[in-house]
C-alpha atoms as a PDB file:
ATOM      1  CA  UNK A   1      20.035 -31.346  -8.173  1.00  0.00           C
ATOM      2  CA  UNK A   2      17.735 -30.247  -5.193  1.00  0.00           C
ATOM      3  CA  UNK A   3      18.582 -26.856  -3.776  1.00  0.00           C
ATOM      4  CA  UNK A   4      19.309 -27.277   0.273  1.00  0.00           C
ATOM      5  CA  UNK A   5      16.481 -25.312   2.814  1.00  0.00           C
ATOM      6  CA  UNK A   6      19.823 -22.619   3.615  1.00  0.00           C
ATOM      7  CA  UNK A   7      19.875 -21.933  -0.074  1.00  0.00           C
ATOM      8  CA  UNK A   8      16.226 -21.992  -0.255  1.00  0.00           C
ATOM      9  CA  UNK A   9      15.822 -19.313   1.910  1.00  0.00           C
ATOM     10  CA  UNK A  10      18.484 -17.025   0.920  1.00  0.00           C
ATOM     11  CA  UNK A  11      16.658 -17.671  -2.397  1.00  0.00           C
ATOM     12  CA  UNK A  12      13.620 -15.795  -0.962  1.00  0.00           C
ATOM     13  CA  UNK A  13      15.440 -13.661   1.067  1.00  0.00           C
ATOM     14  CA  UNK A  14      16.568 -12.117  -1.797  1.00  0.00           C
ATOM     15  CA  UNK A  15      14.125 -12.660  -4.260  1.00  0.00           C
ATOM     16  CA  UNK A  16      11.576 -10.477  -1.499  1.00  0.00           C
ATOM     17  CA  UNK A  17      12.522  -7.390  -1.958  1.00  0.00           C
ATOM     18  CA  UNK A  18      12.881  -7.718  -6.057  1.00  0.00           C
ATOM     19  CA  UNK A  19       9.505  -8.595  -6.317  1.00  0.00           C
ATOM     20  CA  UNK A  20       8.392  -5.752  -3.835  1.00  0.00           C
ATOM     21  CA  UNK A  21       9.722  -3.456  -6.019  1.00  0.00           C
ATOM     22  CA  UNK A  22       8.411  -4.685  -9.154  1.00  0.00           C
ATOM     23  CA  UNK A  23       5.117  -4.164  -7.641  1.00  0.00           C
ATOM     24  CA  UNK A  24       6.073  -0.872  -7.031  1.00  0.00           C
ATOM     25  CA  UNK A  25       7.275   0.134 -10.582  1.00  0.00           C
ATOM     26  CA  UNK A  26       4.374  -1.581 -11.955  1.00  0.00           C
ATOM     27  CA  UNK A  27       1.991   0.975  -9.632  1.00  0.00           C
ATOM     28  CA  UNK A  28       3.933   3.670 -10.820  1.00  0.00           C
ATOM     29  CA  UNK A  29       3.235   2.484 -14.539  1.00  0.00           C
ATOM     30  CA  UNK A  30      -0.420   2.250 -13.408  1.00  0.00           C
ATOM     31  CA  UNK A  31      -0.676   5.735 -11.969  1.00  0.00           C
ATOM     32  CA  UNK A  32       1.623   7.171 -14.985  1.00  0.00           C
ATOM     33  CA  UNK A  33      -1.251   5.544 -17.554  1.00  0.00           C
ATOM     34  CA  UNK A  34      -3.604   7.244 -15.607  1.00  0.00           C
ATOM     35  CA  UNK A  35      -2.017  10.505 -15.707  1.00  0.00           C
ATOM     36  CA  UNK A  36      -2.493  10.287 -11.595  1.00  0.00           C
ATOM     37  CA  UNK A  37      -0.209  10.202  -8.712  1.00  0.00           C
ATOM     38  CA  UNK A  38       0.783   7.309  -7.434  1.00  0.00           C
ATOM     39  CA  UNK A  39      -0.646   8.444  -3.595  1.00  0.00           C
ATOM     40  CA  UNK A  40      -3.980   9.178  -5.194  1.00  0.00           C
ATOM     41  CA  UNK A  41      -3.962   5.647  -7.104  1.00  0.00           C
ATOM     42  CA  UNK A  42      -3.046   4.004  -3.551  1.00  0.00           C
ATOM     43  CA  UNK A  43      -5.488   6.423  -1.701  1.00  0.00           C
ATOM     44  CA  UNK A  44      -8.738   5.039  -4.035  1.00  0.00           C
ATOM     45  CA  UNK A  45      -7.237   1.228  -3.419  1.00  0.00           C
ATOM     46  CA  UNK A  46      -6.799   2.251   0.779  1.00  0.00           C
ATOM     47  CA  UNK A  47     -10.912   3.176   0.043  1.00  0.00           C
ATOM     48  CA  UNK A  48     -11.864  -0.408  -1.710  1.00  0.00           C
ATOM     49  CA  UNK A  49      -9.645  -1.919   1.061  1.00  0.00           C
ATOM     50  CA  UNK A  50     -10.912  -0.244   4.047  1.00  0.00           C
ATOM     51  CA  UNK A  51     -14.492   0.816   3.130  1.00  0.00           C
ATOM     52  CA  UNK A  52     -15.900   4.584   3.742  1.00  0.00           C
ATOM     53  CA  UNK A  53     -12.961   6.874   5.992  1.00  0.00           C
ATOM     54  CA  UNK A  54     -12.539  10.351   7.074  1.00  0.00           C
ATOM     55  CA  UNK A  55      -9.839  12.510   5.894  1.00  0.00           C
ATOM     56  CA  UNK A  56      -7.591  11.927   9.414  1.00  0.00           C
ATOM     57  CA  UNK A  57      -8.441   8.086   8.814  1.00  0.00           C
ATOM     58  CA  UNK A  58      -7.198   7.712   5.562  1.00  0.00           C
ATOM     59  CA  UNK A  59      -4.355  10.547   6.297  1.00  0.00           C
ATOM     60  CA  UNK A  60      -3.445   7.955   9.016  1.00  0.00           C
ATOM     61  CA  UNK A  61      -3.126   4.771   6.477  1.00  0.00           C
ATOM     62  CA  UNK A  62      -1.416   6.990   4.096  1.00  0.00           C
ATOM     63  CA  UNK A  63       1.330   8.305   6.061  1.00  0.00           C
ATOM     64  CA  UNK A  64       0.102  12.201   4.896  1.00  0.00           C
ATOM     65  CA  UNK A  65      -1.236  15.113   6.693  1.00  0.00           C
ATOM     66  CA  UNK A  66      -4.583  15.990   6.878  1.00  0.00           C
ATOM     67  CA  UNK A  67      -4.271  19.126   4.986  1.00  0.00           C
ATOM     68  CA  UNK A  68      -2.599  16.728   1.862  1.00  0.00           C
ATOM     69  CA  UNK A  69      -5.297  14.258   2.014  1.00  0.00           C
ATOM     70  CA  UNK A  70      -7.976  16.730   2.048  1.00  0.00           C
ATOM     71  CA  UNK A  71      -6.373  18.224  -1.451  1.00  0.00           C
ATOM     72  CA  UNK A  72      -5.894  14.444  -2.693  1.00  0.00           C
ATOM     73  CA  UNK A  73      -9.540  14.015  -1.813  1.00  0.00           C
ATOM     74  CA  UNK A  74     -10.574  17.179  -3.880  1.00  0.00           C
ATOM     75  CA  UNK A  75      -8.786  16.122  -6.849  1.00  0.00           C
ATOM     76  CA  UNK A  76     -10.565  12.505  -6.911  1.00  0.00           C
ATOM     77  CA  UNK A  77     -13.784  13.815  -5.901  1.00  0.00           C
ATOM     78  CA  UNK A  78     -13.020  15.833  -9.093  1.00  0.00           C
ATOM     79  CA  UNK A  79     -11.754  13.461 -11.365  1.00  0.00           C
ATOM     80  CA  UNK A  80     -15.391  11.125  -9.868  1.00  0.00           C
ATOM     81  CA  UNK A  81     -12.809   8.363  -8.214  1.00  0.00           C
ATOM     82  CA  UNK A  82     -14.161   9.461  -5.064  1.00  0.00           C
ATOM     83  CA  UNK A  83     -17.182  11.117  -3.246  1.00  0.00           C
ATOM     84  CA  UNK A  84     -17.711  12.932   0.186  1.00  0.00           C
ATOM     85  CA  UNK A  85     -20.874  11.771   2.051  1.00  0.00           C
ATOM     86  CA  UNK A  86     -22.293  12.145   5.761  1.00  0.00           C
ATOM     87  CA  UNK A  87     -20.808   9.715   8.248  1.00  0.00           C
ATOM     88  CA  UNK A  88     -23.100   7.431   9.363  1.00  0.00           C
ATOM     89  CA  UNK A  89     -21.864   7.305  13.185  1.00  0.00           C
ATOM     90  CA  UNK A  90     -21.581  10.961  13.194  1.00  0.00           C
ATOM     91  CA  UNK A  91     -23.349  13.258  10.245  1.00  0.00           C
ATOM     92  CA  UNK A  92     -21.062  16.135  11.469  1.00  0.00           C
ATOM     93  CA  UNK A  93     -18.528  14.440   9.921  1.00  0.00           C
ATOM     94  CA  UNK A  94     -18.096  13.612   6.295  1.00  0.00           C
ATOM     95  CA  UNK A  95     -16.082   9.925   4.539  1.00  0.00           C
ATOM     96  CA  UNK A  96     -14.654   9.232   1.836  1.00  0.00           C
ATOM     97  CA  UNK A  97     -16.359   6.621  -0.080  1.00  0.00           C
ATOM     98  CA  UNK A  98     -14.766   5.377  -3.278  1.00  0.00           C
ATOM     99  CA  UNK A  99     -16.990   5.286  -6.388  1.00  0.00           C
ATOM    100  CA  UNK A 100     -17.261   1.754  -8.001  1.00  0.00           C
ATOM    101  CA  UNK A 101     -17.130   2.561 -11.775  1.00  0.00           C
ATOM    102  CA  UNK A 102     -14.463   5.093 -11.772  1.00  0.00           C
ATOM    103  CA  UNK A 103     -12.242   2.544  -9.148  1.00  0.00           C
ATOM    104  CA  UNK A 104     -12.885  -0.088 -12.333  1.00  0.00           C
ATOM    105  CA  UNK A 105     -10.809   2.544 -14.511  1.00  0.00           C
ATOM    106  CA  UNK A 106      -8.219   1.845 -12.691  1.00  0.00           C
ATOM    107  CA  UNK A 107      -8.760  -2.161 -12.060  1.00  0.00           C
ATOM    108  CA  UNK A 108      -8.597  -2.201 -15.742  1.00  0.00           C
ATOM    109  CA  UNK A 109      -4.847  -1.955 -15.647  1.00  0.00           C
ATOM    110  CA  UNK A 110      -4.485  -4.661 -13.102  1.00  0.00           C
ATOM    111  CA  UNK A 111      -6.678  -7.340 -15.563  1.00  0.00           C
ATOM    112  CA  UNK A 112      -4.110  -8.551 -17.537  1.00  0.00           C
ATOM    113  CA  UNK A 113      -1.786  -8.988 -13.993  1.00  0.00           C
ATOM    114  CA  UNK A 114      -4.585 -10.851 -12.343  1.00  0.00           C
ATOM    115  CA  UNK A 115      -5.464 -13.013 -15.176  1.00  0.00           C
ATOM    116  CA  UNK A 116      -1.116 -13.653 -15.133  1.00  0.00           C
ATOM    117  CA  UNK A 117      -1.555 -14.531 -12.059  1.00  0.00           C
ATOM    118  CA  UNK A 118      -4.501 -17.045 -12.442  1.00  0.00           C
ATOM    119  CA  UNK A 119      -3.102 -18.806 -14.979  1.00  0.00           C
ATOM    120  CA  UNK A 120       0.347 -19.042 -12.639  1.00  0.00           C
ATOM    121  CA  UNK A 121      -1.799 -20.476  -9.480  1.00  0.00           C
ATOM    122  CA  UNK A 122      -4.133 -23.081 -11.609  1.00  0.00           C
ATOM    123  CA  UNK A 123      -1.135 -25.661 -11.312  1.00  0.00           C
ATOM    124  CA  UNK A 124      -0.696 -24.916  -7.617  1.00  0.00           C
ATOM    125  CA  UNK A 125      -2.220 -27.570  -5.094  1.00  0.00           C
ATOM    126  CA  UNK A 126      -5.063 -26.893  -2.617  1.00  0.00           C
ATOM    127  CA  UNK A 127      -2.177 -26.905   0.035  1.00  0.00           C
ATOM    128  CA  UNK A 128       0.314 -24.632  -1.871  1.00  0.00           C
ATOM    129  CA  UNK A 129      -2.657 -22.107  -2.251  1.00  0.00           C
ATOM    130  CA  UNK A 130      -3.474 -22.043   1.280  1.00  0.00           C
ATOM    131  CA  UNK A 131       0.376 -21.670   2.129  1.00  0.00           C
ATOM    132  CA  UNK A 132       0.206 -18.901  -0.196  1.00  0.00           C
ATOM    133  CA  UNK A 133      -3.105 -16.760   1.216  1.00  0.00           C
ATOM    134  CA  UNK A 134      -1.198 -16.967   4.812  1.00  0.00           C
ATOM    135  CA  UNK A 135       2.177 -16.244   3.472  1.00  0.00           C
ATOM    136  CA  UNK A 136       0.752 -12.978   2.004  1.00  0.00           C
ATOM    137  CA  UNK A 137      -1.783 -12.334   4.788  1.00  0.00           C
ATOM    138  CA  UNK A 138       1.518 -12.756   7.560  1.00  0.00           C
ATOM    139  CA  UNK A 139       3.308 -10.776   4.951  1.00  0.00           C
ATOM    140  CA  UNK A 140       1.107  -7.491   4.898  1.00  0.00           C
ATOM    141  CA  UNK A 141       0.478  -7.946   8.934  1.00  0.00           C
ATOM    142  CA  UNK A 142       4.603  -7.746   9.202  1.00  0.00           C
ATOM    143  CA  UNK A 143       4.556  -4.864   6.498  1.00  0.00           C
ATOM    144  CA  UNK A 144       1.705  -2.587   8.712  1.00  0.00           C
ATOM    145  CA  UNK A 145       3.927  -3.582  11.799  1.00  0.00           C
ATOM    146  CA  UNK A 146       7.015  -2.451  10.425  1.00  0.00           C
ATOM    147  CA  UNK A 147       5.097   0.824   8.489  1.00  0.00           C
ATOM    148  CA  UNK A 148       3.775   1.844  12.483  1.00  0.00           C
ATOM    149  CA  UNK A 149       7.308   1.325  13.812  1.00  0.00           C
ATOM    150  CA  UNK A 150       8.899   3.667  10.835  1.00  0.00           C
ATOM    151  CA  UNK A 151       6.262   6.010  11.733  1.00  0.00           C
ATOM    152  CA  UNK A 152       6.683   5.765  15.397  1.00  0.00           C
ATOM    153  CA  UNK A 153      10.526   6.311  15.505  1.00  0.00           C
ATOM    154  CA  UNK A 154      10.908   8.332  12.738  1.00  0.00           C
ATOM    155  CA  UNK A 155       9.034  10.599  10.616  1.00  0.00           C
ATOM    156  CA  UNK A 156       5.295  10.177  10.772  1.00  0.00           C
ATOM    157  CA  UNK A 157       5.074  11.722   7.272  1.00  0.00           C
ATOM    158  CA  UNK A 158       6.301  13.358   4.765  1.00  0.00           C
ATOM    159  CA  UNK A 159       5.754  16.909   5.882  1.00  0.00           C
ATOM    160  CA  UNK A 160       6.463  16.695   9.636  1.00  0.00           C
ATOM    161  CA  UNK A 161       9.755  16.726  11.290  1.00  0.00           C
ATOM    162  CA  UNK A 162      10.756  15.464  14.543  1.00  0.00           C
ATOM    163  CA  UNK A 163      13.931  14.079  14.472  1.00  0.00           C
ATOM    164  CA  UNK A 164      16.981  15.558  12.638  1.00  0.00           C
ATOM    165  CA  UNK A 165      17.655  13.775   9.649  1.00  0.00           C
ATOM    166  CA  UNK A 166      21.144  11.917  11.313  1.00  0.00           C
ATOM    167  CA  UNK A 167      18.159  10.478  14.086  1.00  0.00           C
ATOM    168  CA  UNK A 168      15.993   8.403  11.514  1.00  0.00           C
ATOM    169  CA  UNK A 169      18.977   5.883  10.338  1.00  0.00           C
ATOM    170  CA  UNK A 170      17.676   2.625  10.382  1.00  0.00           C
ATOM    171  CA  UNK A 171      19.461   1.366  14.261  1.00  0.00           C
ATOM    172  CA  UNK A 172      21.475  -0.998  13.064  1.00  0.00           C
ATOM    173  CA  UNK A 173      23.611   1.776  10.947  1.00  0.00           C
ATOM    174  CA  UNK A 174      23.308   4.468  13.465  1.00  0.00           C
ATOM    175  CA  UNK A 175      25.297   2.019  16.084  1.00  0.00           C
ATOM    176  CA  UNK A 176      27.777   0.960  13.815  1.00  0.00           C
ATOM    177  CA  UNK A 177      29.460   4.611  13.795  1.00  0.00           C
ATOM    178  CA  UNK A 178      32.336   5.031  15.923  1.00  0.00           C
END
């Protein structure tokens, strides 16, 4: 019995934010094998992702404060994930540069997941793949939309305050009080 395009899509509606957060208890298995914290894990990936940042660069992608980012940064220059060097475009300035072997600690935990994946896309067509690569690539765009807007309206952070707590509701609650 084929499933109608309204069921299909409350299908994935729903199914969304299930998988999002088995991603995220998988990284939090990932981090917890590595004895790390989950930011740090996510701060070396933000440094394969992005390529060589300052501290207020990757503070910005992380949603932290300068001051925690610079203490992340110590503990993974200290535990070799990471390494301060000069910034090219300014030597006045130092980046963060991740550090290839240690960052393949940590892929080491994602091999079995990527070869799970493999083996679940080698039946997939040429045009189901590329459905899939802009599917996820629209995906993450929304995601860093919606991640600014949070920011914007609400809290930038975890350790500034702007708004009282009652302020940051999502809108849609906030104007369904009487």
């Amino acid at each position: 019995m084929a499933i109608g395009r309204e069921a299909l899509i409350r299908a994935l509606v729903e199914e969304m934010p299930w998988y999002v957060s088995a991603a995220v208890r998988f990284q939090i298995a990932v981090a917890d094998q590595l004895e790390m914290p989950l930011a740090d894990v996510h701060a070396v990936g933000a440094l394969v992702e992005f390529g060589p940042v300052g501290i207020r660069r990757l503070a910005d992608l992380m949603g932290m404060t300068t001051g925690a980012v610079t203490r992340m940064a110590d503990r993974l220059e200290r535990g070799g994930f990471v390494r301060r060097e000069p910034d090219p475009s300014d030597r006045r300035r130092v980046v963060l540069r991740a550090v290839p072997e240690r960052v393949g600690v940590i892929s080491g935990y994602y091999q079995s997941m990527g070869e799970r994946w493999q083996r679940q896309i080698e039946g997939y067509s040429d045009a189901e793949l590329r459905f899939l690569v802009e599917f996820l690539r629209r995906g993450r765009e929304n995601t860093q939309v919606e991640t600014a807007r949070l920011r914007a309206e609400g809290r930038p952070h975890g350790a500034r305050r702007r708004r009282a707590p009652s302020d940051r509701r999502h809108p849609e609650a906030a104007s369904a009080e009487p």
